[in-house]
Protein backbone atom coordinates (compact mmCIF):
# COMPACT_ATOMS: atom_id res chain seq x y z
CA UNK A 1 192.54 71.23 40.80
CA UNK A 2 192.28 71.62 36.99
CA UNK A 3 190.04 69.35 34.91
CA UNK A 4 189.32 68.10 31.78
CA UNK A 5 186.72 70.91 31.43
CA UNK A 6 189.12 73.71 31.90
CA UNK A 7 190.74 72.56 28.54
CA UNK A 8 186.67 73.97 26.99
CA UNK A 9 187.00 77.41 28.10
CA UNK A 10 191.04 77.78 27.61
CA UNK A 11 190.24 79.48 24.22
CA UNK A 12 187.74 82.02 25.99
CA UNK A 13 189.71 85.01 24.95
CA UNK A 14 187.25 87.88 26.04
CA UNK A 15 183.52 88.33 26.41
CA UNK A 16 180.92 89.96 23.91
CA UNK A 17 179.23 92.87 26.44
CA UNK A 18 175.66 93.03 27.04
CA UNK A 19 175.79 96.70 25.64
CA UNK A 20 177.34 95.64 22.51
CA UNK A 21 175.55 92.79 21.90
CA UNK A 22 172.17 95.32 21.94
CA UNK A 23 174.13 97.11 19.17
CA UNK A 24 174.34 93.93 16.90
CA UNK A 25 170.39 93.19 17.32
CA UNK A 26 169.42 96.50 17.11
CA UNK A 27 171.53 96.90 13.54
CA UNK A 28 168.90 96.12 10.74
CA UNK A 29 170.61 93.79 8.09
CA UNK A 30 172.51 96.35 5.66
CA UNK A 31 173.07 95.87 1.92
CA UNK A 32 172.73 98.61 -0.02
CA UNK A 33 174.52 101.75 -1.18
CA UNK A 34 178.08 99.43 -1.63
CA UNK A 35 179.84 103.11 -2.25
CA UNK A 36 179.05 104.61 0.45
CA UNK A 37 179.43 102.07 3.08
CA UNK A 38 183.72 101.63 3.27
CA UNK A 39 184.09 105.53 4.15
CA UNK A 40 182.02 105.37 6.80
CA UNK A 41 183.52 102.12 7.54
CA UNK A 42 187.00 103.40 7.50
CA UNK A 43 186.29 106.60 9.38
CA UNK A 44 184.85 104.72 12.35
CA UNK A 45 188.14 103.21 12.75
CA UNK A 46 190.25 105.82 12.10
CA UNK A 47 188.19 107.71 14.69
CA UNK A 48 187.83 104.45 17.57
CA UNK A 49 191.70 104.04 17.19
CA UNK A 50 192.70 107.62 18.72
CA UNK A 51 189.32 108.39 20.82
CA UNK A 52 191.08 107.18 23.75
CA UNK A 53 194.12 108.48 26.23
CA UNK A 54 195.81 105.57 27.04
CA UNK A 55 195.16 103.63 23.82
CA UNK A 56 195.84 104.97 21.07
CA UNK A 57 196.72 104.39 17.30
CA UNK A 58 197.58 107.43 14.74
CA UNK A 59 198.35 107.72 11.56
CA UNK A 60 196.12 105.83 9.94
CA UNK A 61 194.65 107.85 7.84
CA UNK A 62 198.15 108.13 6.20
CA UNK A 63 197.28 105.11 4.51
CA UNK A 64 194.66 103.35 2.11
CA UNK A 65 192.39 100.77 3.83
CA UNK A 66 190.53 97.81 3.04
CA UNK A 67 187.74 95.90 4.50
CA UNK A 68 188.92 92.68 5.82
CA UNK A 69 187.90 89.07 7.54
CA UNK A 70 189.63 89.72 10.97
CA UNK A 71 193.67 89.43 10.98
CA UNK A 72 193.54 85.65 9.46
CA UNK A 73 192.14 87.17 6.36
CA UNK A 74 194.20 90.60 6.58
CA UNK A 75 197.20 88.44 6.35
CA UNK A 76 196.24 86.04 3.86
CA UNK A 77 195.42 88.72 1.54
CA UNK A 78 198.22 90.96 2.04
CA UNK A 79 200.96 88.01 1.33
CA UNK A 80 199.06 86.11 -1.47
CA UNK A 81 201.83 87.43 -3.82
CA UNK A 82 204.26 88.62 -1.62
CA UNK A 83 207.90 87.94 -2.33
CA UNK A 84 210.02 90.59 -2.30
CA UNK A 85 211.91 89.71 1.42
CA UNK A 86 211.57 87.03 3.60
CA UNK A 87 208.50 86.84 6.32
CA UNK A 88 209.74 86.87 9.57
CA UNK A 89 207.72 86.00 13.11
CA UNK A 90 208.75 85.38 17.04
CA UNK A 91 208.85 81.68 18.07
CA UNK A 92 206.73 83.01 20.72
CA UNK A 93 204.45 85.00 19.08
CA UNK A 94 201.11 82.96 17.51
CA UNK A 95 201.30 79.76 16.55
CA UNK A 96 198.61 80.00 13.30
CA UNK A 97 201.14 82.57 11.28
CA UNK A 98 203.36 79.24 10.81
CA UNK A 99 200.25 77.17 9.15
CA UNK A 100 199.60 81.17 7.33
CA UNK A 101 202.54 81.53 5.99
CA UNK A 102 203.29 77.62 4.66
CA UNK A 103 203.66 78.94 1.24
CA UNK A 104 206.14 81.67 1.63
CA UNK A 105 209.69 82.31 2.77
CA UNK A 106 209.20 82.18 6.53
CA UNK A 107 211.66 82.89 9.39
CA UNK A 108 210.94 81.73 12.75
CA UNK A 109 213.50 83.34 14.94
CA UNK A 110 213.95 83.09 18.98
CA UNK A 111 213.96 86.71 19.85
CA UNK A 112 214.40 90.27 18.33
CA UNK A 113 217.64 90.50 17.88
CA UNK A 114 217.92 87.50 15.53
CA UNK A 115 216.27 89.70 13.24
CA UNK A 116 217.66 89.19 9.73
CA UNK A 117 218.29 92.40 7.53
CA UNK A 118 215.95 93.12 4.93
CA UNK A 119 213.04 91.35 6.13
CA UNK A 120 209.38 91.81 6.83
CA UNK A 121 208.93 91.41 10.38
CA UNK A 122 205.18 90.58 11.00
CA UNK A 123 204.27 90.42 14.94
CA UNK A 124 201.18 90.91 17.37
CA UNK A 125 201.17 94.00 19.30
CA UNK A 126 200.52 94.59 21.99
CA UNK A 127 200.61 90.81 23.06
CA UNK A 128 202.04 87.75 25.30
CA UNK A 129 205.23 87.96 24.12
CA UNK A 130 206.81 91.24 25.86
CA UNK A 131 207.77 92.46 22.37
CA UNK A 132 208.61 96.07 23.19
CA UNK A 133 207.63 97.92 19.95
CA UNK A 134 210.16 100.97 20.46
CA UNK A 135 212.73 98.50 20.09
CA UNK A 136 211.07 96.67 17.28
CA UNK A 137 210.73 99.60 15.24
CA UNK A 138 214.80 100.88 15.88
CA UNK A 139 215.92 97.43 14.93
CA UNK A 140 213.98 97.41 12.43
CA UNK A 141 215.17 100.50 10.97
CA UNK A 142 218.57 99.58 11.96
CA UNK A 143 218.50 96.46 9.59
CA UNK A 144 216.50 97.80 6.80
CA UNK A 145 213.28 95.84 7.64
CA UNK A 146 210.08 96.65 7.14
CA UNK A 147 206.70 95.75 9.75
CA UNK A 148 203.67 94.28 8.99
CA UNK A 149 201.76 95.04 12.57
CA UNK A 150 198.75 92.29 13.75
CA UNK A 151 196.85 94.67 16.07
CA UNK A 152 194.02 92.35 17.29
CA UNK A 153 195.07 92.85 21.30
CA UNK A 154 194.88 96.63 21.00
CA UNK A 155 191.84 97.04 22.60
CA UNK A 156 192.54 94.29 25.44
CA UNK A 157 195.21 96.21 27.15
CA UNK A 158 195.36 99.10 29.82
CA UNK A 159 197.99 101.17 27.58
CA UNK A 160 199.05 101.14 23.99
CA UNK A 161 200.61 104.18 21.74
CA UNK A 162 201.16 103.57 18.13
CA UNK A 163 202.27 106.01 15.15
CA UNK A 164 201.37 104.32 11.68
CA UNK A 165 202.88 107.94 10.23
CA UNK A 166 206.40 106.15 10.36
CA UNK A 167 207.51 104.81 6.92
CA UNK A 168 208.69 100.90 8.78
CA UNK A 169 205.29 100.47 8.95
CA UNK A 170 204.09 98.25 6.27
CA UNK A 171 201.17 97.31 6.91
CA UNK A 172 199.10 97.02 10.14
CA UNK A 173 195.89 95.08 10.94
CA UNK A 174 192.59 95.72 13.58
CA UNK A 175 189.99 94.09 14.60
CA UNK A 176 187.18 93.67 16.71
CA UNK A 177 187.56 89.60 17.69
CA UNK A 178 189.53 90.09 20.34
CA UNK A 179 188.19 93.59 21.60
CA UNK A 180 184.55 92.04 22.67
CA UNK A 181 184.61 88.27 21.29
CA UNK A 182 182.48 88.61 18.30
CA UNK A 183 185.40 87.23 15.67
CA UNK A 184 182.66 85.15 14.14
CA UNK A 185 181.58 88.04 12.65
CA UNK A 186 184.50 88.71 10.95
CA UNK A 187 184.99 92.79 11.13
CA UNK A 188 188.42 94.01 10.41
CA UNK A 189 190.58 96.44 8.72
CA UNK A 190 194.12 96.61 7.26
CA UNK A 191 195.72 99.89 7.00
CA UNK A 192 198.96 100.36 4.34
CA UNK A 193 200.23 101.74 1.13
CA UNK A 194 201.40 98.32 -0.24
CA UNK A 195 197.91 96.56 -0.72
CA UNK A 196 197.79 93.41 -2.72
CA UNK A 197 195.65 93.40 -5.41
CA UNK A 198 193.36 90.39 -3.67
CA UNK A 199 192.47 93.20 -1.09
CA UNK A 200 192.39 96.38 -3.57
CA UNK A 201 189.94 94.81 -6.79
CA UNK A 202 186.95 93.22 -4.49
CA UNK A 203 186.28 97.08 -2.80
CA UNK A 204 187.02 98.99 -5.97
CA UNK A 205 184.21 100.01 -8.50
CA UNK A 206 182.44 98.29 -10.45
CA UNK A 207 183.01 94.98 -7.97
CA UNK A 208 182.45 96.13 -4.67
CA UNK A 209 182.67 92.39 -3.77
CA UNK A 210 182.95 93.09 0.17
CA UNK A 211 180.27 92.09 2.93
CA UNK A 212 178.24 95.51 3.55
CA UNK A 213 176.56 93.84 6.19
CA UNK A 214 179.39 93.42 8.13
CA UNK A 215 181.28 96.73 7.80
CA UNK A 216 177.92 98.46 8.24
CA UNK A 217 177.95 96.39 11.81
CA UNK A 218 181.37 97.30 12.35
CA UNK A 219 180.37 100.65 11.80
CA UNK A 220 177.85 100.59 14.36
CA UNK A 221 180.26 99.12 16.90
CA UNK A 222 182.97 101.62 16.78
CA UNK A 223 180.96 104.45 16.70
CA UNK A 224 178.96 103.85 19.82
CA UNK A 225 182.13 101.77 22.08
CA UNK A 226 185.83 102.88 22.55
CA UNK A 227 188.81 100.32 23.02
CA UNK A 228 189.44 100.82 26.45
CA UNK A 229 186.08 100.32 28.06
CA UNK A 230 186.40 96.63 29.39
CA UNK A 231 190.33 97.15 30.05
CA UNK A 232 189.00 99.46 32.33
CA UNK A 233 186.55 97.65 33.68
CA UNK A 234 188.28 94.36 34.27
CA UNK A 235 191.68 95.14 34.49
CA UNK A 236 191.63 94.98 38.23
CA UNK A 237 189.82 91.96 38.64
CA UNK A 238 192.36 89.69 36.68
CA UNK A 239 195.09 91.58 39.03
CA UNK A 240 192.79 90.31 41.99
CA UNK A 241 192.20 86.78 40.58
CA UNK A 242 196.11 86.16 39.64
CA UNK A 243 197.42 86.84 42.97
CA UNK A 244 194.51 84.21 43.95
CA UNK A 245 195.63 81.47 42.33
CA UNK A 246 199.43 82.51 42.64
CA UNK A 247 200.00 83.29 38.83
CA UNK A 248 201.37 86.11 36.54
CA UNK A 249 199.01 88.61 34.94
CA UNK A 250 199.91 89.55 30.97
CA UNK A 251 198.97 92.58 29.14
CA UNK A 252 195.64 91.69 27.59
CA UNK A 253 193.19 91.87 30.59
CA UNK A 254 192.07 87.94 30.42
CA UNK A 255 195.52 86.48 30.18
CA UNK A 256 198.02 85.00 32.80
CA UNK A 257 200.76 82.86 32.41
CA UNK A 258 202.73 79.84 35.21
CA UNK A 259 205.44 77.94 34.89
CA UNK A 260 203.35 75.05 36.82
CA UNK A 261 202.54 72.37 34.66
CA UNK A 262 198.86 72.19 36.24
CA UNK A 263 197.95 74.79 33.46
CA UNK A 264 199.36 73.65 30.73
CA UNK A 265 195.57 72.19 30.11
CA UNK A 266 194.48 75.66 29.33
CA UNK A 267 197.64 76.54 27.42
CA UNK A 268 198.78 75.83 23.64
CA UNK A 269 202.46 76.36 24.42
CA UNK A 270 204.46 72.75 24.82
CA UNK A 271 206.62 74.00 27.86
CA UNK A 272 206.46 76.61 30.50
CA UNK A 273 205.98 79.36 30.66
CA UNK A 274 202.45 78.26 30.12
CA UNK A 275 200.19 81.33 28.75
CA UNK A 276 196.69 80.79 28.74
CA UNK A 277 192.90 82.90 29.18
CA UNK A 278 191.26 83.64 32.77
CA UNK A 279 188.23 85.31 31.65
CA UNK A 280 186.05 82.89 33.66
CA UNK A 281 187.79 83.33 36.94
CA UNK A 282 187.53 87.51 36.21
CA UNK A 283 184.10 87.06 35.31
CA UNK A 284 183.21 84.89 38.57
CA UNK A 285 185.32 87.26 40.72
CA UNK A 286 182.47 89.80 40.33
CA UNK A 287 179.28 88.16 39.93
CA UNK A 288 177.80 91.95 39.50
CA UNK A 289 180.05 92.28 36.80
CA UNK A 290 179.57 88.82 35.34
CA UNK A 291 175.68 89.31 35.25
CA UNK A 292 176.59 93.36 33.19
CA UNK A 293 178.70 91.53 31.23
CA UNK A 294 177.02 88.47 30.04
CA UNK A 295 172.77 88.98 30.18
């Protein structure tokens, strides 16, 4: 039986390694040399998001970049002054882009093929909501839209193949919140050829007004991890613990969805299908993994 408690841990959306969190106290505080920290910054991503088989993100490099806050911040920035279509998202897809985007001409539609012509079609991927990205991008094209891609799952999910190289893609946005649960320190990226100029005059000389300490950290991160190491890991355990407890496994490797109401406590979605984080059960599953994981 669920409790009170389980509504605590329903927002525990990955865990921070013990390996990586070695890497953050081992990094000295950084905050020199402003010039030379964003190319080192930006190579480290470009690199992490193709060092993998089975997830994988090209094209990048096709495209300016900018230091960013995590996806929040990515898509604040990007849209400050944005007006030239309307901003559309997936009813099912995250509920903050509605409080994001209060200012702007939003469109929440139902599913994909409500998409209106002409738009910018801003979604998570991969994610919850079974978006299937091949058919995003056709219908996209299709209708004249353009996509502005929130990339946070990437590195939660067993396979992933993305080609920034093709002109619908606007803009797209990584970071490294959801990859090992460290989104309090704010490390992310936003990769496209549009940038606002919010993004473009804080990391341009002679401001430089970005946190070195933080993309110096980032740095550290990507260079010595890659994004499928706890997929890999942990992948089978929330298969294990889902056919436990009788419930359906989603793509990022601590998330499961019911249609029993008994979970809605660990949800944020008003009616079933009720999607909502395991990572406790995984991590209890194992307790040899929960003790690599976690000291």
């Amino acid at each position: 039986m669920l409790t009170k408690m389980d509504n605590i841990v329903r927002q525990m959306r990955g865990i921070c390694p013990s390996f990586v969190k070695k890497i953050i106290n081992d990094t000295p505080r950084f905050w020199e040399n402003r010039e030379n920290v964003l190319p080192l910054y930006r190579n480290a991503w470009i690199r992490w998001l193709q060092c993998s088989n089975n997830l994988k993100v090209i094209g990048a490099e096709s495209h300016l970049s900018f230091y960013t806050h995590g996806i929040h911040d990515a898509i604040l920035s990007q849209l400050s002054s944005y007006d030239e279509r309307p901003i559309v998202t997936l009813q099912s897809d995250y509920i903050f882009y509605k409080q994001l985007l209060k200012t702007k001409q939003h469109i929440i539609i139902e599913n994909l093929h409500a998409l209106p012509h002409r738009s910018l079609f801003l979604f998570s991927y991969p994610n919850i909501t079974n978006l299937i990205l091949e058919e995003a991008i056709e219908l996209c094209k299709k209708r004249d839209s353009l996509i502005f891609l929130d990339g946070a799952y990437f590195p939660t999910v067993s396979h992933c193949s993305i080609d920034l190289r093709d002109e619908v893609f606007w803009a797209a946005a990584f970071s490294l919140s959801k990859a090992f649960n460290i989104g309090a320190l704010r490390i992310g990226i936003l990769f496209t050829q549009h940038p606002a100029s919010v993004l473009s005059i804080p990391q341009s000389p002679p401001y430089m007004y970005y946190p070195t300490d933080g993309a110096h950290l980032g740095t550290q991160i990507l260079n010595q991890t890659s994004p499928e190491i706890l997929p890999e890991l942990l992948l089978p355990y929330q298969k294990d613990v889902c056919q436990d407890l009788g419930i359906s496994a989603l793509a990022p490797w601590f998330a499961a969805s019911s249609n029993d109401s008994k979970w809605a406590v660990r949800s944020q979605d008003k009616s079933p299908p009720y999607r909502f984080a395991i990572t406790d059960f995984i991590l209890n599953k194992n307790p040899e993994t929960h003790g690599e994981m976690t000291r």
